[in-house]
PDB file of N, CA and C in Angstrom:
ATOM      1  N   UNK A   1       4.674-229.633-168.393  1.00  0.00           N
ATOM      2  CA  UNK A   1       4.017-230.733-167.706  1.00  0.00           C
ATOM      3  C   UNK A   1       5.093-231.702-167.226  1.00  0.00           C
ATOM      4  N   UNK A   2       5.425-232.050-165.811  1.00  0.00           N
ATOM      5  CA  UNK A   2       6.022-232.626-165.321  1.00  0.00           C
ATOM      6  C   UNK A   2       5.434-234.677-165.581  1.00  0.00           C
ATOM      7  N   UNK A   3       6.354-235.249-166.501  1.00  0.00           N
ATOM      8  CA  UNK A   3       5.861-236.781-166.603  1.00  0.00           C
ATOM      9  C   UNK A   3       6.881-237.435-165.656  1.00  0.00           C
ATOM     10  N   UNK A   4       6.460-238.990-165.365  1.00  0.00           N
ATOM     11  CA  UNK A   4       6.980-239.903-164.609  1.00  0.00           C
ATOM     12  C   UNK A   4       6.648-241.008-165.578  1.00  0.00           C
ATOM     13  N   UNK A   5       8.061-241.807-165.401  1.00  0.00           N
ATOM     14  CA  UNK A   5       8.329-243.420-165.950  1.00  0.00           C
ATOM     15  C   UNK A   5       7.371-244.197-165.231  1.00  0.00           C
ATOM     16  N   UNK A   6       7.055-245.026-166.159  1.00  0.00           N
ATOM     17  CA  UNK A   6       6.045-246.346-165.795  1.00  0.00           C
ATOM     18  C   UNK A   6       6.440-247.544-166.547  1.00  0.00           C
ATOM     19  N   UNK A   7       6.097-248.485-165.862  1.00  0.00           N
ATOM     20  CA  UNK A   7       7.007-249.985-166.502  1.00  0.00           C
ATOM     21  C   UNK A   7       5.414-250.472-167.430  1.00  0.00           C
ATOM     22  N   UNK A   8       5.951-250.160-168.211  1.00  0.00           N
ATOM     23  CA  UNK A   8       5.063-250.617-170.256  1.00  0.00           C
ATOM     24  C   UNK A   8       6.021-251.000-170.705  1.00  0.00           C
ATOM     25  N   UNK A   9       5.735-251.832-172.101  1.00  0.00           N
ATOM     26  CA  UNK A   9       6.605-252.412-172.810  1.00  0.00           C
ATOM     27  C   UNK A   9       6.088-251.220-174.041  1.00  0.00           C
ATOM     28  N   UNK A  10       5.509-250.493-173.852  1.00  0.00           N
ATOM     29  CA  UNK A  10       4.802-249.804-174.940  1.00  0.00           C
ATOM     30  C   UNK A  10       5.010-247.862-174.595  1.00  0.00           C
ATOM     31  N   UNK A  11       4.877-247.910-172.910  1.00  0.00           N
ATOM     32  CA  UNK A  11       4.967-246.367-172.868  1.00  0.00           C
ATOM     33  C   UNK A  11       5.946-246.152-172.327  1.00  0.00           C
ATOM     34  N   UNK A  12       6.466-245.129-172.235  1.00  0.00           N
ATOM     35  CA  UNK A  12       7.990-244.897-171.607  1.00  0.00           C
ATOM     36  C   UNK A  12       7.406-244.085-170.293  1.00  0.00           C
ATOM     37  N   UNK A  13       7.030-242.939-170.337  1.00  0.00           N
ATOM     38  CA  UNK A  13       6.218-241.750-169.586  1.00  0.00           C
ATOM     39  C   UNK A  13       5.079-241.461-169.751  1.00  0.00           C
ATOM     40  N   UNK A  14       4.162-240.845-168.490  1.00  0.00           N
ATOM     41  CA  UNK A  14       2.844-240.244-168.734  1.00  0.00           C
ATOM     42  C   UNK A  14       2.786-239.102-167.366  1.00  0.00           C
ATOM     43  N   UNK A  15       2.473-238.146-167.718  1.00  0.00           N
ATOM     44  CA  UNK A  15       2.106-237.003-167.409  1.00  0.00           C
ATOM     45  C   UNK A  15       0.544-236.358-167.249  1.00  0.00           C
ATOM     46  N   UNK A  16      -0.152-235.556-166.151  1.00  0.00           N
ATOM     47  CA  UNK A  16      -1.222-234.805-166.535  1.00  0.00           C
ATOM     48  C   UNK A  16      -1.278-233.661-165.667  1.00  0.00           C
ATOM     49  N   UNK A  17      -1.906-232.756-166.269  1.00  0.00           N
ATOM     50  CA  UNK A  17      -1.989-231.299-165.697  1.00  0.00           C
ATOM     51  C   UNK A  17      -3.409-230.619-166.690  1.00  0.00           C
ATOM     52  N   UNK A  18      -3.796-230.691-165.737  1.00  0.00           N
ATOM     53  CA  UNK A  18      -5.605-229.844-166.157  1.00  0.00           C
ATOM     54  C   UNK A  18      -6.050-230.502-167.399  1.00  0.00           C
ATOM     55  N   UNK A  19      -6.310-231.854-166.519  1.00  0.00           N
ATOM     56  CA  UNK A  19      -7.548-232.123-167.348  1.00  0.00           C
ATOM     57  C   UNK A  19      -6.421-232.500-169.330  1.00  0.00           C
ATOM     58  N   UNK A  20      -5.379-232.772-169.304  1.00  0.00           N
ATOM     59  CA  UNK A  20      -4.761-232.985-170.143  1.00  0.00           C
ATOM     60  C   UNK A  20      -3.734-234.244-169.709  1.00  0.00           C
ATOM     61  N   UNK A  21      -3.270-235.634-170.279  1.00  0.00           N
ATOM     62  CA  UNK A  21      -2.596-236.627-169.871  1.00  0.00           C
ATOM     63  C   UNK A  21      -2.072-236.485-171.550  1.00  0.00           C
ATOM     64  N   UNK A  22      -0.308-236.401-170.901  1.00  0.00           N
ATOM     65  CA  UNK A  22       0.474-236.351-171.984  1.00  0.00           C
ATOM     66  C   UNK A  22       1.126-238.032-171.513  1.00  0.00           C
ATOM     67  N   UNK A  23       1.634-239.027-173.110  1.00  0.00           N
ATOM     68  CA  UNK A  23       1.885-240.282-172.950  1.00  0.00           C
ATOM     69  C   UNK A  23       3.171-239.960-174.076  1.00  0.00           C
ATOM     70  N   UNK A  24       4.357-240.438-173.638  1.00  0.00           N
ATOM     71  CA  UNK A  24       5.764-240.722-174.527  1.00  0.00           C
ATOM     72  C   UNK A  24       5.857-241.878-174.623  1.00  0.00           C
ATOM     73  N   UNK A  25       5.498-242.686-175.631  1.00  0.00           N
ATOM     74  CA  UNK A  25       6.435-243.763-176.022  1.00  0.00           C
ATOM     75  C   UNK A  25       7.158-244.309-176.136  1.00  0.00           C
ATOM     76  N   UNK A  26       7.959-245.483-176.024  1.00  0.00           N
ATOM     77  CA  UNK A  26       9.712-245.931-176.201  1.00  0.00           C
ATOM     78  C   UNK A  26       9.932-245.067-177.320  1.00  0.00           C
ATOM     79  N   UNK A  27       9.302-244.990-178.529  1.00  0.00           N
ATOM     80  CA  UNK A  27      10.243-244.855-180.014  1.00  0.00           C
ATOM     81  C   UNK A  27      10.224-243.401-179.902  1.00  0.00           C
ATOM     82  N   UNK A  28      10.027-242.559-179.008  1.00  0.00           N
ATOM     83  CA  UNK A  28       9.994-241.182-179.141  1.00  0.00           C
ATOM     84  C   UNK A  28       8.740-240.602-179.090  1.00  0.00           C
ATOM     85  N   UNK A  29       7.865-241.430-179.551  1.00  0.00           N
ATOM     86  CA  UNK A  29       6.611-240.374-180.289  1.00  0.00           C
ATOM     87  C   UNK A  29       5.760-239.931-178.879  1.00  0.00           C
ATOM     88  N   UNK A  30       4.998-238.557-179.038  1.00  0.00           N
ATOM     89  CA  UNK A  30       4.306-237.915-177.876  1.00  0.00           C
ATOM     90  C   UNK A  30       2.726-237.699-178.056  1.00  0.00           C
ATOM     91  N   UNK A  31       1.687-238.260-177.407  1.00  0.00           N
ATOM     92  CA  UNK A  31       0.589-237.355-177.983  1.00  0.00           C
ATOM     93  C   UNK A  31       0.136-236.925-176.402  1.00  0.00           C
ATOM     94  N   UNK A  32      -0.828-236.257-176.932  1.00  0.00           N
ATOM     95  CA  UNK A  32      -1.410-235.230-175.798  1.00  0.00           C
ATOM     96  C   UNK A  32      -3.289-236.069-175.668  1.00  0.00           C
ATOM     97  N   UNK A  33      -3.881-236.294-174.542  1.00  0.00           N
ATOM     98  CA  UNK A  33      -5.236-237.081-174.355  1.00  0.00           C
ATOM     99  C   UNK A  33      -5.855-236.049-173.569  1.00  0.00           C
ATOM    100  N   UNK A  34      -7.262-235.125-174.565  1.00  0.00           N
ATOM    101  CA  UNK A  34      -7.718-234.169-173.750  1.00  0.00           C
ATOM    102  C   UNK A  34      -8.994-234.824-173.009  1.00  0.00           C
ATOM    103  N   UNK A  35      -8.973-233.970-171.884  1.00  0.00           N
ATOM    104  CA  UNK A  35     -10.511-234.304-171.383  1.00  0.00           C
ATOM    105  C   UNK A  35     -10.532-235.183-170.248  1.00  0.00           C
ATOM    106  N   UNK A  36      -9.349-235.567-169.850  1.00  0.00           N
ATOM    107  CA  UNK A  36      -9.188-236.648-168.904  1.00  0.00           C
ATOM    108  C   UNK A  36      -8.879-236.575-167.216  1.00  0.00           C
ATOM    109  N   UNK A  37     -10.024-236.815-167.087  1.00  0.00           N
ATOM    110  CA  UNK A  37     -10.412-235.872-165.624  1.00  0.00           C
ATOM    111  C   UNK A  37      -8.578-236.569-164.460  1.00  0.00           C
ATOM    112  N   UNK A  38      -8.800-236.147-163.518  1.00  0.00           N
ATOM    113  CA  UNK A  38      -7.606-236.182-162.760  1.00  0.00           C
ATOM    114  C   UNK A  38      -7.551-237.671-161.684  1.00  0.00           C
ATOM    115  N   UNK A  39      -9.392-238.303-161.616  1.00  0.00           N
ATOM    116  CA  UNK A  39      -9.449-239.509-161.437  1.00  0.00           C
ATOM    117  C   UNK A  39      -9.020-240.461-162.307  1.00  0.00           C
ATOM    118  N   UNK A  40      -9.703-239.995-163.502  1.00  0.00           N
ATOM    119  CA  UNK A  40      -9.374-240.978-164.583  1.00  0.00           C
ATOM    120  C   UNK A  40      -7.708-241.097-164.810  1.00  0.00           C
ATOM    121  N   UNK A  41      -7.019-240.313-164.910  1.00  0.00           N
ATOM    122  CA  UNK A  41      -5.926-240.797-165.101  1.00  0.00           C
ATOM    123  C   UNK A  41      -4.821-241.147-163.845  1.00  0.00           C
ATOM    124  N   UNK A  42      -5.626-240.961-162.566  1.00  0.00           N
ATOM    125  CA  UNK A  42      -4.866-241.808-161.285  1.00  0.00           C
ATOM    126  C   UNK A  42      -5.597-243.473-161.442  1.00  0.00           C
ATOM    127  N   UNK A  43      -6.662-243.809-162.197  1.00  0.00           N
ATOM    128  CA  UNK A  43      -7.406-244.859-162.043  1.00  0.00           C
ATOM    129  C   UNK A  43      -6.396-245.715-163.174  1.00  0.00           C
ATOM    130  N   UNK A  44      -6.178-244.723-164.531  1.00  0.00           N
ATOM    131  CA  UNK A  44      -5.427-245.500-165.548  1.00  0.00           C
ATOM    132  C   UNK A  44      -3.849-245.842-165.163  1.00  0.00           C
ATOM    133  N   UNK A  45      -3.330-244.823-164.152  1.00  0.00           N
ATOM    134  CA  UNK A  45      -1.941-245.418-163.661  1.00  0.00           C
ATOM    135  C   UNK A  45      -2.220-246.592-162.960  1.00  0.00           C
ATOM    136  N   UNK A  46      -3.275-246.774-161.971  1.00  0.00           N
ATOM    137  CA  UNK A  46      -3.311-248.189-161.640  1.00  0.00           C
ATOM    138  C   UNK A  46      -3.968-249.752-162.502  1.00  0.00           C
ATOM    139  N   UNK A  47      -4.033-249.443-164.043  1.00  0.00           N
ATOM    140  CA  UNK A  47      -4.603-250.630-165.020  1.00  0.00           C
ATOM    141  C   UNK A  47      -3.169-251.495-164.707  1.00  0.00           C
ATOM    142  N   UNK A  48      -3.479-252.736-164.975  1.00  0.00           N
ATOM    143  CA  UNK A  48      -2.136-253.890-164.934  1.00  0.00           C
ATOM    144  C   UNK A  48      -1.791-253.715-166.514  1.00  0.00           C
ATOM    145  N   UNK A  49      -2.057-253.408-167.519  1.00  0.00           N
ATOM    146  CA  UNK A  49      -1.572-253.027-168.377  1.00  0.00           C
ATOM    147  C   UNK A  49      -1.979-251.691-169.256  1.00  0.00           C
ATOM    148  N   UNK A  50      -0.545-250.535-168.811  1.00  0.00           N
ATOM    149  CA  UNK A  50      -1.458-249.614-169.404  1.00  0.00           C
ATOM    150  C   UNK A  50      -1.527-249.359-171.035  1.00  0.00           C
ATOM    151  N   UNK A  51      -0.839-249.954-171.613  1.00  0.00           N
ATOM    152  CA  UNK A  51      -0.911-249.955-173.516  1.00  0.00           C
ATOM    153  C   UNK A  51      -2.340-250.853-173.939  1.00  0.00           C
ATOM    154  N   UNK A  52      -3.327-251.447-173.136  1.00  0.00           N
ATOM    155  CA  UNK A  52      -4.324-251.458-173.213  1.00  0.00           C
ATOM    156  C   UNK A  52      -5.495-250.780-172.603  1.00  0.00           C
ATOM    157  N   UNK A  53      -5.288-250.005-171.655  1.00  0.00           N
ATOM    158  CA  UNK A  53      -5.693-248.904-170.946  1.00  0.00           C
ATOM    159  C   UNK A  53      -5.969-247.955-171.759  1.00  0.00           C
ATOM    160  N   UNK A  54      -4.828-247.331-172.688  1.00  0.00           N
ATOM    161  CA  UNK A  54      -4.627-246.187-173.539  1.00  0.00           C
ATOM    162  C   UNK A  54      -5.350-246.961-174.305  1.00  0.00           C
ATOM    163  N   UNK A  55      -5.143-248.200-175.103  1.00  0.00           N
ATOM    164  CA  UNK A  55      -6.253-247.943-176.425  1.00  0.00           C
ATOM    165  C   UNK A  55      -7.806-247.992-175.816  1.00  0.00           C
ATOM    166  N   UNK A  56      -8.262-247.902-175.126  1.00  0.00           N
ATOM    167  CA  UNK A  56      -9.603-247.933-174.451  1.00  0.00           C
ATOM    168  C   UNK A  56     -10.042-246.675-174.476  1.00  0.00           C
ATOM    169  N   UNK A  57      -8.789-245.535-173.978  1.00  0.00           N
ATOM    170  CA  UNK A  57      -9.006-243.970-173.556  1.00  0.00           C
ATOM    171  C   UNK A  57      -9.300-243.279-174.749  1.00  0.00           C
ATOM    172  N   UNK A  58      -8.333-243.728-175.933  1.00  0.00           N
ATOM    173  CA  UNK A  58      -8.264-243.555-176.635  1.00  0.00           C
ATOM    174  C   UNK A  58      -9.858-243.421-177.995  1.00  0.00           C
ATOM    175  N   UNK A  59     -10.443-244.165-177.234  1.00  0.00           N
ATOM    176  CA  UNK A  59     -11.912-244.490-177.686  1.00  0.00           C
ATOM    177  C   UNK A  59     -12.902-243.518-177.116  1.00  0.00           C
ATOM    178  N   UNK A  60     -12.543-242.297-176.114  1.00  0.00           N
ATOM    179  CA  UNK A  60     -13.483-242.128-175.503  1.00  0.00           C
ATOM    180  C   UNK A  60     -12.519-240.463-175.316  1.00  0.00           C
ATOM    181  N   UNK A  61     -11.480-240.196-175.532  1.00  0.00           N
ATOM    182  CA  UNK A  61     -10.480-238.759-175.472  1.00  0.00           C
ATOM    183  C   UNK A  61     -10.081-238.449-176.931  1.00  0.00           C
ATOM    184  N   UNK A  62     -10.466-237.066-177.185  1.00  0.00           N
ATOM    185  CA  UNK A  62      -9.535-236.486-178.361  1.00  0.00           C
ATOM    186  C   UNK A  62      -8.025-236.598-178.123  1.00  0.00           C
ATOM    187  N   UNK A  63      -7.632-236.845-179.003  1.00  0.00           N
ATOM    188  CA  UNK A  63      -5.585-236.821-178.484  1.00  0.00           C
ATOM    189  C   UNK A  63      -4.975-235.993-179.968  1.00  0.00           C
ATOM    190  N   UNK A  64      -4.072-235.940-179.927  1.00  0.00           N
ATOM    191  CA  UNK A  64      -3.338-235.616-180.960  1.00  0.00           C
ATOM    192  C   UNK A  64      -1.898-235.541-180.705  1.00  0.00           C
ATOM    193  N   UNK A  65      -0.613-235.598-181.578  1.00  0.00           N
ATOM    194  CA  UNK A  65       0.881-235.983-181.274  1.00  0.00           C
ATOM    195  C   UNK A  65       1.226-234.257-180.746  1.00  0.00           C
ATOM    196  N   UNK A  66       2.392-234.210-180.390  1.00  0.00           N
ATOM    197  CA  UNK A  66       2.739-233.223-179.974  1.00  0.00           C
ATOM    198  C   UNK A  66       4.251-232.980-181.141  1.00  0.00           C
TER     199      UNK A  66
END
């Protein structure tokens, strides 16, 4: 899965490919957010903050670390 940098104070990278949005963190850590249609996560690149974005998704997508 090809990711791209985004200016967070919280995420480093985010990535998606079928219906899967992978998120890297500054400190390293990776999880994987299933289920997340290909709007939804062009809609979440445009939130003004996305480390509150993610905990929202997070409420509503299975994820797990990679």
């Amino acid at each position: 899965m090809q990711r791209h940098s985004v200016s967070s104070s919280r995420i480093a990278n985010i990535g998606w490919e079928n219906n899967t949005m992978e998120v890297q963190f500054h400190n390293g850590a990776m999880y994987q957010y299933h289920g997340v249609s290909q709007s939804e996560y062009q809609n979440f690149l445009k939130e003004p903050s996305l480390g509150s974005a993610l905990s929202r998704l997070d409420k509503i997508h299975p994820y797990n670390p990679v």
